[in-house]
PDB file of N, CA and C in Angstrom:
ATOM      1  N   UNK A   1      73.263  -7.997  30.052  1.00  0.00           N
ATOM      2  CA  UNK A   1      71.834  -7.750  29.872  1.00  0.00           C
ATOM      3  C   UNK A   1      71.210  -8.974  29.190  1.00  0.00           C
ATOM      4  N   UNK A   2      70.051  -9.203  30.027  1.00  0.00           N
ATOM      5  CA  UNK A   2      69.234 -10.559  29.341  1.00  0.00           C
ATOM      6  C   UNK A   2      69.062 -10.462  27.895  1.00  0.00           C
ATOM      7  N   UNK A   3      67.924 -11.275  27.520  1.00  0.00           N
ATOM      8  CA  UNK A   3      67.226 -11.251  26.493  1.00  0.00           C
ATOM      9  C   UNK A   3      65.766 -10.156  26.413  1.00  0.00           C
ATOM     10  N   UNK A   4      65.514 -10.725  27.667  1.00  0.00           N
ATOM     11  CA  UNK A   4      64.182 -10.073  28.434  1.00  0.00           C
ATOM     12  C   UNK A   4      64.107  -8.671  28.205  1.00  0.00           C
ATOM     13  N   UNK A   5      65.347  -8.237  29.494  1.00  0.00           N
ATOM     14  CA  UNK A   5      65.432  -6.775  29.475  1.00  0.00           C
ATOM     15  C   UNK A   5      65.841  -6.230  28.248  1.00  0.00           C
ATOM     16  N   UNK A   6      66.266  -6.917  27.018  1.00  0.00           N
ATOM     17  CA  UNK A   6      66.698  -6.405  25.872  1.00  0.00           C
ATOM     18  C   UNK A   6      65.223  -5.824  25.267  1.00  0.00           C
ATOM     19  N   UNK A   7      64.667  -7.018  25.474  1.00  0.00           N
ATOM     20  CA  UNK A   7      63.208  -6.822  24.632  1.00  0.00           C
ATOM     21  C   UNK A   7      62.053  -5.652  25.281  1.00  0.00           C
ATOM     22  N   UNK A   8      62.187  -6.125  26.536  1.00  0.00           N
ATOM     23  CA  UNK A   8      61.323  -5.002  27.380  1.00  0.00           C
ATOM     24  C   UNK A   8      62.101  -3.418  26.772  1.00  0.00           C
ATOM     25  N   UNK A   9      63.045  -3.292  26.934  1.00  0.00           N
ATOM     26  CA  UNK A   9      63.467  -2.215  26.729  1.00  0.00           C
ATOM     27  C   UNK A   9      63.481  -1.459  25.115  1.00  0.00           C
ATOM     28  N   UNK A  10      63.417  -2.370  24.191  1.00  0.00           N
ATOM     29  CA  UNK A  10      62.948  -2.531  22.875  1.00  0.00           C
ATOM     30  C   UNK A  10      61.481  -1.794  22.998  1.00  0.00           C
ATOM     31  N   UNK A  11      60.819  -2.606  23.803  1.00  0.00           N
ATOM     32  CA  UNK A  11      59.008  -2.345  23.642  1.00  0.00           C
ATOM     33  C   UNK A  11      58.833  -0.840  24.101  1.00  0.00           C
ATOM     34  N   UNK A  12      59.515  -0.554  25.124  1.00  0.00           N
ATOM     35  CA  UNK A  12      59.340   1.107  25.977  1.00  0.00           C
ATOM     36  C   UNK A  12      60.064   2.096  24.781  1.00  0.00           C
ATOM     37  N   UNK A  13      60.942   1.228  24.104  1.00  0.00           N
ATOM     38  CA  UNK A  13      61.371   2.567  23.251  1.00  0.00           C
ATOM     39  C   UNK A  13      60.457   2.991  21.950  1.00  0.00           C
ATOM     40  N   UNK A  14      60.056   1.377  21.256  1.00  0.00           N
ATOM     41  CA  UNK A  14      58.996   1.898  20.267  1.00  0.00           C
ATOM     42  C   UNK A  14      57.685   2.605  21.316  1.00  0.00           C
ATOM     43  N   UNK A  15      57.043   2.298  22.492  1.00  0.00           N
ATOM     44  CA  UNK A  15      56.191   3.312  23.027  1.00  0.00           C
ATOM     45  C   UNK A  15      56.403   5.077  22.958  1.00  0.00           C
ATOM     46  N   UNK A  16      57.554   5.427  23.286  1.00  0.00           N
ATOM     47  CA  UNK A  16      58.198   6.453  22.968  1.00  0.00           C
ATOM     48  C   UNK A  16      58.428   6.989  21.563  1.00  0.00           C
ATOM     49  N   UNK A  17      58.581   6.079  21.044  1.00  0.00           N
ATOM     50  CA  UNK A  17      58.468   7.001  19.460  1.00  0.00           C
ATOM     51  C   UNK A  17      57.187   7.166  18.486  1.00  0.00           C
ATOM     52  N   UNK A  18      56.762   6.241  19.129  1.00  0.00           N
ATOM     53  CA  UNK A  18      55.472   5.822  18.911  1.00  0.00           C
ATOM     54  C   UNK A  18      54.285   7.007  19.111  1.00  0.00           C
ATOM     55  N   UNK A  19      54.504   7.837  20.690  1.00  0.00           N
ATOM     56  CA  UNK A  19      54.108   8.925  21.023  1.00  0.00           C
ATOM     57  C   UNK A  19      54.147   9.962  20.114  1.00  0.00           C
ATOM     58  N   UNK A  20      55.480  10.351  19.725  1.00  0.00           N
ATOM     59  CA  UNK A  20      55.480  11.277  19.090  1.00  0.00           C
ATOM     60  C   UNK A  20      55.477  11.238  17.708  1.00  0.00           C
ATOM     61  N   UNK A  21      54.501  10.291  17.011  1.00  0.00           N
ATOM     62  CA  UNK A  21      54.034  10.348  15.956  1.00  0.00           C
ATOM     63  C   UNK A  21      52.730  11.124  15.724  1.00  0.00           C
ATOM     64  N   UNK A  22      52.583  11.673  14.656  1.00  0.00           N
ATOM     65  CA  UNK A  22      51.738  12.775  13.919  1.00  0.00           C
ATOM     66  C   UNK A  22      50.551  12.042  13.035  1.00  0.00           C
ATOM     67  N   UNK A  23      49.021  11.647  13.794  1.00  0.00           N
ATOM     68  CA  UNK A  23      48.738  10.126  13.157  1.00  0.00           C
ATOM     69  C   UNK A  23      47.702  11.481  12.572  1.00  0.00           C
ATOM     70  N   UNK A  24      46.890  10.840  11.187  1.00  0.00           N
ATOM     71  CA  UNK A  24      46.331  11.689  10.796  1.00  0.00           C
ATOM     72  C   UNK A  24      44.821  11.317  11.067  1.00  0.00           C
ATOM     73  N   UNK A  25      43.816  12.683  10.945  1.00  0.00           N
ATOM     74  CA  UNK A  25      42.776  12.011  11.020  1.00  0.00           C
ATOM     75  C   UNK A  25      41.762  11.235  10.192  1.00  0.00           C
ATOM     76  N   UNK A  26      40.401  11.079  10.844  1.00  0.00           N
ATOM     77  CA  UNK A  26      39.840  10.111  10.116  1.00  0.00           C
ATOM     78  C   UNK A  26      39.271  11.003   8.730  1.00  0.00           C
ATOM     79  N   UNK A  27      39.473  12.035   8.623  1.00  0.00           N
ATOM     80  CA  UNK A  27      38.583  13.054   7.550  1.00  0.00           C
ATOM     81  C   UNK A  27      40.015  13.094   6.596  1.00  0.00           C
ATOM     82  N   UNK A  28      41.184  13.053   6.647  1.00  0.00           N
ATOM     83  CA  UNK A  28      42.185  13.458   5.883  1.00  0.00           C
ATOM     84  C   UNK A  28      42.552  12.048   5.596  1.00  0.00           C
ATOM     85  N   UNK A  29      42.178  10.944   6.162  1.00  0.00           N
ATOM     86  CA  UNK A  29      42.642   9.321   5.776  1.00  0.00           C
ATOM     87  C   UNK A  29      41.552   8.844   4.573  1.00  0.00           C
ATOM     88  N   UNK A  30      40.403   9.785   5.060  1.00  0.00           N
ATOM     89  CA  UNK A  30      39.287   8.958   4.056  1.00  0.00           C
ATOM     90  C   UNK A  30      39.458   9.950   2.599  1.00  0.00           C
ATOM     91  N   UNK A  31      39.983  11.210   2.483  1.00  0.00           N
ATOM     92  CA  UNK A  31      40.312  12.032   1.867  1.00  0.00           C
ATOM     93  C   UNK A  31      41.666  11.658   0.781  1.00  0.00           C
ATOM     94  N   UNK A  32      42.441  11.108   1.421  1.00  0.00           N
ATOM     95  CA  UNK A  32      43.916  10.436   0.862  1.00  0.00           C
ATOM     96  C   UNK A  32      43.619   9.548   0.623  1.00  0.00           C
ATOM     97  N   UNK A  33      43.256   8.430   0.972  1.00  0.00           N
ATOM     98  CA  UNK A  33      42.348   7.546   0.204  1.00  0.00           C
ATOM     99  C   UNK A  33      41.605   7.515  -0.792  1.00  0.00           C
ATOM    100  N   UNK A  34      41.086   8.644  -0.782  1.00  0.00           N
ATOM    101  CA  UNK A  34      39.690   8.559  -2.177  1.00  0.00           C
ATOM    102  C   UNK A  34      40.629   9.111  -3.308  1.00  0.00           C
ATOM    103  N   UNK A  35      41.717   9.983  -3.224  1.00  0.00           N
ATOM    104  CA  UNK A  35      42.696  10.556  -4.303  1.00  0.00           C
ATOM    105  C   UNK A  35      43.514   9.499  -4.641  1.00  0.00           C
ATOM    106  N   UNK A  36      43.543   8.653  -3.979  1.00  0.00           N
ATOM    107  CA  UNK A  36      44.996   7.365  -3.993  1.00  0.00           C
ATOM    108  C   UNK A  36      43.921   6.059  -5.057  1.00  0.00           C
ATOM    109  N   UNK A  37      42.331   6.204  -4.791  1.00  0.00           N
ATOM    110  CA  UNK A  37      41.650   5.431  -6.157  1.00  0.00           C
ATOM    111  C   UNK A  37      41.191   6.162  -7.288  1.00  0.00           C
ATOM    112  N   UNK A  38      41.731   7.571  -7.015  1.00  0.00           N
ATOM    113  CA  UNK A  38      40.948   7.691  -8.367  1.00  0.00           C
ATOM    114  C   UNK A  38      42.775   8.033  -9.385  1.00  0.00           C
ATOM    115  N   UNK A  39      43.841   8.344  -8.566  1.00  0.00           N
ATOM    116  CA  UNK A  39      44.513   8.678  -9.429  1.00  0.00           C
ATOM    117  C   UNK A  39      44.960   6.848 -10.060  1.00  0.00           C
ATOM    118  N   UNK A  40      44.775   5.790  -9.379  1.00  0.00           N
ATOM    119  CA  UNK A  40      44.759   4.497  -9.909  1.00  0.00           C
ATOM    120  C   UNK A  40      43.845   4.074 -10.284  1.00  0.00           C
ATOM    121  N   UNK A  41      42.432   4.855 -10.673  1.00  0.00           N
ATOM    122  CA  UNK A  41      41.801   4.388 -11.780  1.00  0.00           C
ATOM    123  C   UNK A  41      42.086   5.114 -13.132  1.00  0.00           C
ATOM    124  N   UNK A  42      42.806   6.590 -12.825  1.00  0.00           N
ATOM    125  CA  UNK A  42      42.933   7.337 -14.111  1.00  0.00           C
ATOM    126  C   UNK A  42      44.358   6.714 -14.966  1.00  0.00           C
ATOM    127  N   UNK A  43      45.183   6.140 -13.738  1.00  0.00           N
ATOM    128  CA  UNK A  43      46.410   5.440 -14.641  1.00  0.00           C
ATOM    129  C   UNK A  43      46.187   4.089 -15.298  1.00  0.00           C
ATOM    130  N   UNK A  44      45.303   3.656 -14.398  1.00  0.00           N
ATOM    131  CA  UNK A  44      44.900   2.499 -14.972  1.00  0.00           C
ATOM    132  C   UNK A  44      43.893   2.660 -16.370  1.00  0.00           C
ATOM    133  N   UNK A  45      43.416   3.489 -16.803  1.00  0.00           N
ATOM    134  CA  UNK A  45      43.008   3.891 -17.844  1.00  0.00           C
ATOM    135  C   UNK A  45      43.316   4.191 -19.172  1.00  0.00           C
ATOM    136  N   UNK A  46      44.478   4.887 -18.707  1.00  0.00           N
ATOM    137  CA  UNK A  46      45.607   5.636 -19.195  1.00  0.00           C
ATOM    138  C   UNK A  46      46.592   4.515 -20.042  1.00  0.00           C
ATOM    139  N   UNK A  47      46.932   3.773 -19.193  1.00  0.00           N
ATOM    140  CA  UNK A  47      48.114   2.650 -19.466  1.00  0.00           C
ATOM    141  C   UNK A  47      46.746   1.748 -20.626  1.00  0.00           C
ATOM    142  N   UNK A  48      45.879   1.129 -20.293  1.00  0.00           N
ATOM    143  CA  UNK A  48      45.002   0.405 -21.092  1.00  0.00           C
ATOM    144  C   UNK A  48      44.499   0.953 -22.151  1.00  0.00           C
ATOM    145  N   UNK A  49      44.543   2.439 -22.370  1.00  0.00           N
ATOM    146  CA  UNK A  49      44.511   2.905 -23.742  1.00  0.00           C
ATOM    147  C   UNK A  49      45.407   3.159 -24.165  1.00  0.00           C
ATOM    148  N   UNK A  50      46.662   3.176 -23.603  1.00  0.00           N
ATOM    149  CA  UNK A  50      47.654   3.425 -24.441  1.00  0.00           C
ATOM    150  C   UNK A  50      48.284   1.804 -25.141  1.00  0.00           C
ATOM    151  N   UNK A  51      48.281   0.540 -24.068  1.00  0.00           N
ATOM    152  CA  UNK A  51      48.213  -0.897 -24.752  1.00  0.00           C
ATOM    153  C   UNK A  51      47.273  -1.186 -26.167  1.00  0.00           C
ATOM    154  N   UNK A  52      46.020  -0.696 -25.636  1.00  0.00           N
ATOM    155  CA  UNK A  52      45.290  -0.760 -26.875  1.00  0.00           C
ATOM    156  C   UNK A  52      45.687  -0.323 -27.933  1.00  0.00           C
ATOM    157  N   UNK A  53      46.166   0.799 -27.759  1.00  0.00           N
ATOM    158  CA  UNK A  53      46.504   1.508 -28.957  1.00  0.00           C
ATOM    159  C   UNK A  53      47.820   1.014 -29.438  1.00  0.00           C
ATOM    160  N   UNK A  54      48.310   0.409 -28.959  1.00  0.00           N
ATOM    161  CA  UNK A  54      49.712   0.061 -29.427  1.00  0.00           C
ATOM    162  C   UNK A  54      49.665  -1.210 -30.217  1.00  0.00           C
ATOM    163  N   UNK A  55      49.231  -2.376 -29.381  1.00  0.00           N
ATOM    164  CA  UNK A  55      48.363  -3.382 -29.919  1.00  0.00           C
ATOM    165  C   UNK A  55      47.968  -3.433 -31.509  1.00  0.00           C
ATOM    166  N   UNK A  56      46.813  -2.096 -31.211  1.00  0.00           N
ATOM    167  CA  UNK A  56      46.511  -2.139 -32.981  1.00  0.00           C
ATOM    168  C   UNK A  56      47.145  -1.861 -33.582  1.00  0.00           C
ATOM    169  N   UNK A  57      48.334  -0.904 -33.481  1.00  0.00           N
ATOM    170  CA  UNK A  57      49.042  -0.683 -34.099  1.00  0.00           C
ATOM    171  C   UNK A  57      50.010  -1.294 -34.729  1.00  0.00           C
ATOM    172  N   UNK A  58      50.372  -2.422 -33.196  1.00  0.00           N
ATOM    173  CA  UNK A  58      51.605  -3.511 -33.751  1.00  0.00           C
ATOM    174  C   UNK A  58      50.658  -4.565 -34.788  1.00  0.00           C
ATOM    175  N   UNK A  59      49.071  -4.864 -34.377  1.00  0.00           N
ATOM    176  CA  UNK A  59      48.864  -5.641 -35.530  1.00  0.00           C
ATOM    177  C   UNK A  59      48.517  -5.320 -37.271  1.00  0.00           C
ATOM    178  N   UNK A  60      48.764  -3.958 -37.213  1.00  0.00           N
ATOM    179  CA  UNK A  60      48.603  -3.761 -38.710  1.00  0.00           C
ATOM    180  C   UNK A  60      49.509  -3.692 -39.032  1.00  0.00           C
ATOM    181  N   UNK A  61      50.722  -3.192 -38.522  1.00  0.00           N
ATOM    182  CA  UNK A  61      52.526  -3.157 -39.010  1.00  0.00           C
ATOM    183  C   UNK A  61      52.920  -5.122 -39.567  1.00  0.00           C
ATOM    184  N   UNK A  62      52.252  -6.025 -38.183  1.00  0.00           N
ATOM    185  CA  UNK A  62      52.644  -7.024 -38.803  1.00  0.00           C
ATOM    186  C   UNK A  62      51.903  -7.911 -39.346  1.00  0.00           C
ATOM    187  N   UNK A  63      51.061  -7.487 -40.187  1.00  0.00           N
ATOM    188  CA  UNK A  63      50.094  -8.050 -40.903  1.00  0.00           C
ATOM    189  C   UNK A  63      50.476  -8.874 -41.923  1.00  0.00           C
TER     190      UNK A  63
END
C-alpha cells in the first residue's frame, strides 16, 4: 500500500468518525462559554485575594 492510499484512507476514516460526533449547539456553546468566564473570573478573584492577603501578611511577620 502506497503512501497515497494510506492517506486517502486516513481522510475517509476521520470522515466517518467525524459523522458520528455529537457537535453541540450554538445556544449550549454560547451558554458553556459564558459559565467557563465567569467561573475564571470568580477564581481569578479568589486566588488575588487570597495573594493579597498573604502578602500582607508575609509583610508584617517580616518586618
Amino acid at each position: 500500500m502506497n503512501i497515497f492510499k494510506k492517506f486517502t484512507n486516513f481522510l475517509r476514516e476521520v470522515k466517518i468518525e467525524l459523522s458520528k460526533v455529537s457537535w453541540s449547539t450554538r445556544q449550549e456553546l454560547m451558554g458553556s462559554t459564558f459559565v467557563v468566564i465567569v467561573v475564571t473570573f470568580i477564581m481569578a478573584l479568589f486566588i488575588g485575594l487570597f495573594d493579597l492577603s498573604f502578602t500582607r501578611i508575609l509583610s508584617l511577620v517580616f518586618r
